[in-house]
C-alpha atoms as a PDB file:
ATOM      1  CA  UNK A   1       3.921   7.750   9.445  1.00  0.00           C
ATOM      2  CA  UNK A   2       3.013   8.911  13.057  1.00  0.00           C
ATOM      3  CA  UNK A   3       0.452   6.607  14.605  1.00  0.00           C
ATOM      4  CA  UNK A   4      -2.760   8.641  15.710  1.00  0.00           C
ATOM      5  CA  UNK A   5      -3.851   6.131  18.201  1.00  0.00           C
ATOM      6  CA  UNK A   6      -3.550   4.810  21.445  1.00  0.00           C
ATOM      7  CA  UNK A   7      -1.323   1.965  22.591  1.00  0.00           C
ATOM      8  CA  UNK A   8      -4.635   0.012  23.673  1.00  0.00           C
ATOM      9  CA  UNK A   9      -6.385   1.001  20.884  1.00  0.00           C
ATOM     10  CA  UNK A  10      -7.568  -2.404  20.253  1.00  0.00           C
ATOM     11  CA  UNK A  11      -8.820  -3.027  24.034  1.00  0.00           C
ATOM     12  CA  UNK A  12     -10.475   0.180  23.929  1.00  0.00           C
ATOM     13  CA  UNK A  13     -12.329  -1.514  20.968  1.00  0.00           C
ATOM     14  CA  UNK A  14     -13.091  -4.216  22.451  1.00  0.00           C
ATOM     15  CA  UNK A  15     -14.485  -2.088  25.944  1.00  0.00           C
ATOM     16  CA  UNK A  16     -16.797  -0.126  23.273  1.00  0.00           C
ATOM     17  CA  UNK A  17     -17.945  -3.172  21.661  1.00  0.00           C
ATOM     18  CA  UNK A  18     -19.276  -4.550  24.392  1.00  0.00           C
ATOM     19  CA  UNK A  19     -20.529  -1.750  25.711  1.00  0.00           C
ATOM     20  CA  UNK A  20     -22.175  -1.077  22.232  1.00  0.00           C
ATOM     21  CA  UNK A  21     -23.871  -5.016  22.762  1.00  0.00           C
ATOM     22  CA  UNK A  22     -25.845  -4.004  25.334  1.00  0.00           C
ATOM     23  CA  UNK A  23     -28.202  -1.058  23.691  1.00  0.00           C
ATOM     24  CA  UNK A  24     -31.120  -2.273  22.330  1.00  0.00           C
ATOM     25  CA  UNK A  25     -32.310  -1.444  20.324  1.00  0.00           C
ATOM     26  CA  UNK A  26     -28.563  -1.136  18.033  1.00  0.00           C
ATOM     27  CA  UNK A  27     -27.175   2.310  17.252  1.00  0.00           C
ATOM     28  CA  UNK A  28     -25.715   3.738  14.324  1.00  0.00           C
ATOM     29  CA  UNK A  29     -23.099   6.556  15.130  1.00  0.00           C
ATOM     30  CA  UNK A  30     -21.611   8.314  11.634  1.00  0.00           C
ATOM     31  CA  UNK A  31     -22.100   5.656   9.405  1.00  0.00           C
ATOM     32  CA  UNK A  32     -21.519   2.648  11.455  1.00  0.00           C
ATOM     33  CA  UNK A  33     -22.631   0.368  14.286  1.00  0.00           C
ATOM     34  CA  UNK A  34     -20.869  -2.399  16.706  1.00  0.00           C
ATOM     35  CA  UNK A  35     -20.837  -4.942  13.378  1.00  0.00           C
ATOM     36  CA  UNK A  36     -18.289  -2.464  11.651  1.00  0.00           C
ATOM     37  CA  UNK A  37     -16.358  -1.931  14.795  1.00  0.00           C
ATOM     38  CA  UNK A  38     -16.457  -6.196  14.997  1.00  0.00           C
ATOM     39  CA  UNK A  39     -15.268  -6.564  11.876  1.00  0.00           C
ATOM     40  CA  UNK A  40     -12.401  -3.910  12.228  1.00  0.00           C
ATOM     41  CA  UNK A  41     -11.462  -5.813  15.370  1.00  0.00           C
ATOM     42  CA  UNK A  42     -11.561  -8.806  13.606  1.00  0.00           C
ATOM     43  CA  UNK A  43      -9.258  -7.754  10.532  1.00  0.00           C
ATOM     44  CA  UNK A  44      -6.919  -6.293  12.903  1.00  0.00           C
ATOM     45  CA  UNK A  45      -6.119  -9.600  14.509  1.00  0.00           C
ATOM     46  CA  UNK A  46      -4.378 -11.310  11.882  1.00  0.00           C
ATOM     47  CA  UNK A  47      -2.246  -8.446  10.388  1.00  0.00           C
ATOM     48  CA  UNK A  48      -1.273  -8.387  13.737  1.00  0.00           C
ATOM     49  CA  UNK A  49       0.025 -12.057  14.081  1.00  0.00           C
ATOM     50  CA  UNK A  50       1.180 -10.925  10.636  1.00  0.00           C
ATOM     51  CA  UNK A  51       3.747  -8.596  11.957  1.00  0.00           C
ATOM     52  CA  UNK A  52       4.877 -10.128  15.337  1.00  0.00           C
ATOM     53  CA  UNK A  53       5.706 -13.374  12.714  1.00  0.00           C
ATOM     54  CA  UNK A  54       7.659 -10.823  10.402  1.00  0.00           C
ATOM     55  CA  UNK A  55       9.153  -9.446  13.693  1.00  0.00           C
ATOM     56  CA  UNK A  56      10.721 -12.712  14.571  1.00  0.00           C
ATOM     57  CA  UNK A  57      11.855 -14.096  11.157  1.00  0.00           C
ATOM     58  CA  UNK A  58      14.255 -10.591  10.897  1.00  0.00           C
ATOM     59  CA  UNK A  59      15.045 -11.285  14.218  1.00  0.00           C
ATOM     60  CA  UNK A  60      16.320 -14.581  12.984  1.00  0.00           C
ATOM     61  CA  UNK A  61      17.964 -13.025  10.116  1.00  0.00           C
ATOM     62  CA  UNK A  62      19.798 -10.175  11.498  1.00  0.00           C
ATOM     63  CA  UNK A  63      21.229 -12.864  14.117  1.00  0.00           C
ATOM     64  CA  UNK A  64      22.169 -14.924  11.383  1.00  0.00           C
ATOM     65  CA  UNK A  65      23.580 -11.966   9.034  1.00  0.00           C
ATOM     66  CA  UNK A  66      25.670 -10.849  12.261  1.00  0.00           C
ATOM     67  CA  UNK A  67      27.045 -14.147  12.885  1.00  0.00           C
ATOM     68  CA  UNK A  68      28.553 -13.991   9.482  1.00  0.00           C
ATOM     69  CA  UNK A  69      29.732 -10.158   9.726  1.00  0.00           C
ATOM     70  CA  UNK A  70      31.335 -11.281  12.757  1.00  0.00           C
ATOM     71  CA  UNK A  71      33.486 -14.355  11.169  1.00  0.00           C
ATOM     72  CA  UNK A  72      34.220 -11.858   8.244  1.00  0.00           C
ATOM     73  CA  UNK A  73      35.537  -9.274  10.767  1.00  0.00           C
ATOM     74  CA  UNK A  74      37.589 -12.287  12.613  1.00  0.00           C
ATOM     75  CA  UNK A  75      39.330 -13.445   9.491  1.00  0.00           C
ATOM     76  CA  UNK A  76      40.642  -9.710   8.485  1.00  0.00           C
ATOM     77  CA  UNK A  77      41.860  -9.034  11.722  1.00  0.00           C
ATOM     78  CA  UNK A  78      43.555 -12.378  11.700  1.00  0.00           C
ATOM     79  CA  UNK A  79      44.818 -11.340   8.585  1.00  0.00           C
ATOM     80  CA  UNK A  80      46.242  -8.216   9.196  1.00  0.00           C
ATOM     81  CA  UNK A  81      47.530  -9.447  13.085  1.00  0.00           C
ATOM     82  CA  UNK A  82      49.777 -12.143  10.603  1.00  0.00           C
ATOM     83  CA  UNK A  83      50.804  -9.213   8.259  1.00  0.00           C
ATOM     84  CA  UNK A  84      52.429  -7.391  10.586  1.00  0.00           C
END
């Protein structure tokens, strides 16, 4: 799925939400105001934190997977180095 937003979507949020603090009285633009753009802000966070944890647990694995590969690799070129 192609992304339709920025890199620094999120700071861009968080520019527009403050900028959206300071008019009094509140506005409403569409169908929502600075407390829906806080709580999208908000949700994005931990989803986030979500994926950069995700991120370094397949790290983790794919190290440990090609650690293995590797000594599989090892032992059937030993192999075939003694049956010659």
């Amino acid at each position: 799925m192609a992304r339709k937003y920025p890199a620094n979507v999120i700071q861009q949020g968080i520019d527009v939400l403050e900028g959206l603090k300071q008019i009094t009285p509140p506005i409403t633009i569409d169908g929502w105001d600075s407390a829906d753009l806080e709580a999208d802000l908000a949700s994005a966070a931990p989803i986030s934190n979500q994926m950069s944890a995700l991120k370094g647990q397949i790290t983790t694995l794919r190290n440990q997977r090609d650690d293995i590969y590797n000594a599989i690799w090892f032992k059937i070129k030993r192999l075939s180095d003694i049956s010659r």
